[in-house]
Protein backbone atom coordinates (compact mmCIF):
# COMPACT_ATOMS: atom_id res chain seq x y z
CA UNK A 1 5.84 13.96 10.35
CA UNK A 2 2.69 12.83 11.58
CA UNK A 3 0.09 10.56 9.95
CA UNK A 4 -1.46 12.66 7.39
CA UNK A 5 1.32 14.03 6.27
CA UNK A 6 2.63 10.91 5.47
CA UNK A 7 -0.57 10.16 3.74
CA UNK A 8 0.14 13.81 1.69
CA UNK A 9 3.22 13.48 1.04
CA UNK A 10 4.27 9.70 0.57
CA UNK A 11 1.25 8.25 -1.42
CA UNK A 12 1.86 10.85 -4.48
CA UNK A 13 5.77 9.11 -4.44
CA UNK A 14 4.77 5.81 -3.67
CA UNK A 15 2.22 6.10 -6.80
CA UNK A 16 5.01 7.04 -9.04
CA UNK A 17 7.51 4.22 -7.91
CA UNK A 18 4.89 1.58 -8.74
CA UNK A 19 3.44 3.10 -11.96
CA UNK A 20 0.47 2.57 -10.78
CA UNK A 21 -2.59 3.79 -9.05
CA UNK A 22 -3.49 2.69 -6.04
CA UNK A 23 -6.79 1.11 -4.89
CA UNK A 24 -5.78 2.42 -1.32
CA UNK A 25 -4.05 2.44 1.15
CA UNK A 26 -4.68 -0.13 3.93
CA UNK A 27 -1.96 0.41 6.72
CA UNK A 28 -0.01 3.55 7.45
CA UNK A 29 1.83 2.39 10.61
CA UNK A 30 4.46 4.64 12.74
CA UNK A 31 7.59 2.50 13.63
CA UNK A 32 10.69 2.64 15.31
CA UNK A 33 12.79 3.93 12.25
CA UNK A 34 10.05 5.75 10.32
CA UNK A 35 6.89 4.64 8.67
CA UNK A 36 5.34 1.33 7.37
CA UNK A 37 2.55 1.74 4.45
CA UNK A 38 0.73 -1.00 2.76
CA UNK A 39 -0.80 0.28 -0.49
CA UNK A 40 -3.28 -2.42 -2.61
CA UNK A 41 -2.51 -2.07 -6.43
CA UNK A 42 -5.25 -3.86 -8.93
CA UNK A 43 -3.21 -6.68 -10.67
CA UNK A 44 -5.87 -8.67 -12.71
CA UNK A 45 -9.90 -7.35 -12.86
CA UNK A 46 -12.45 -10.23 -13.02
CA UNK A 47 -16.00 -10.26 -12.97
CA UNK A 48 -17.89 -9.88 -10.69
CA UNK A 49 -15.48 -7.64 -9.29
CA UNK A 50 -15.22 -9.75 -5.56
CA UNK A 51 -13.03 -12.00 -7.60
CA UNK A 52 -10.34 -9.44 -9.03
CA UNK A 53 -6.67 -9.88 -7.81
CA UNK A 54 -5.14 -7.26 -5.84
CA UNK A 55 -1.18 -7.03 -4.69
CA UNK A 56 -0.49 -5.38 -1.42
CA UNK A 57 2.47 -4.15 -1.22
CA UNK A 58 4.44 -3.05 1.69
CA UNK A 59 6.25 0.25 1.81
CA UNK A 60 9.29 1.23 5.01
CA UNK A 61 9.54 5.07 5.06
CA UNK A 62 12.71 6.91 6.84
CA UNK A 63 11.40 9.50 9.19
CA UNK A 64 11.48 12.09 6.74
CA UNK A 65 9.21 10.05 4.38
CA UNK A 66 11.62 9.10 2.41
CA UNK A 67 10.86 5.12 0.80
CA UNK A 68 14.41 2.99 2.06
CA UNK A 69 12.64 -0.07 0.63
CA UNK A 70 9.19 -2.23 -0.65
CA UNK A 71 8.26 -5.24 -1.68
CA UNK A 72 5.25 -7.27 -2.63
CA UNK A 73 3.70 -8.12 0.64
CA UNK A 74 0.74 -10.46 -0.57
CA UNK A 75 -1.74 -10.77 -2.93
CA UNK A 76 -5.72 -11.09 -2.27
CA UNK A 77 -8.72 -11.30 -3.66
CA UNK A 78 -10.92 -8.07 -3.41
CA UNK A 79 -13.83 -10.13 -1.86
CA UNK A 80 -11.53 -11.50 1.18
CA UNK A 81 -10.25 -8.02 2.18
CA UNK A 82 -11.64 -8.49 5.30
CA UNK A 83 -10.87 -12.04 6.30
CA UNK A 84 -7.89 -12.09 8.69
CA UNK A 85 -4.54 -14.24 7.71
């Protein structure tokens, strides 16, 4: 599989295991074993919308696509998406 076939093909699922939709998706990283994905989820809106809360959660991928795990990665305010950790 190569990148955007991941993005094709993974997203959709990953969309569905969260019950959510997405913001975006901010990584989609090829490792050793597979794939690593970090997808940003709204969790609270505020106004102005800088200040709303957003969960970024981090997907692993087999090499087939498959998701062998996630978890909740961090969460960050929309207006400090591009501040480094």
């Amino acid at each position: 599989m190569n990148l955007f076939e991941i993005q094709e093909n993974a997203v959709p699922k990953i969309r569905k295991l969260l019950n959510k939709e997405t913001e975006g998706i901010s990584l989609i990283e090829k490792t050793n074993d597979g794939w690593r994905v970090l997808c940003d989820v709204l969790d609270k809106k505020s106004i102005p919308e800088t200040y709303d809360i957003l969960k970024v959660f981090e997907f692993m991928l087999d090499k087939d696509a498959k998701v062998t795990s996630f978890k909740l990665f961090k969460k960050i305010r929309r207006g400090d998406i591009g501040d480094s950790d």
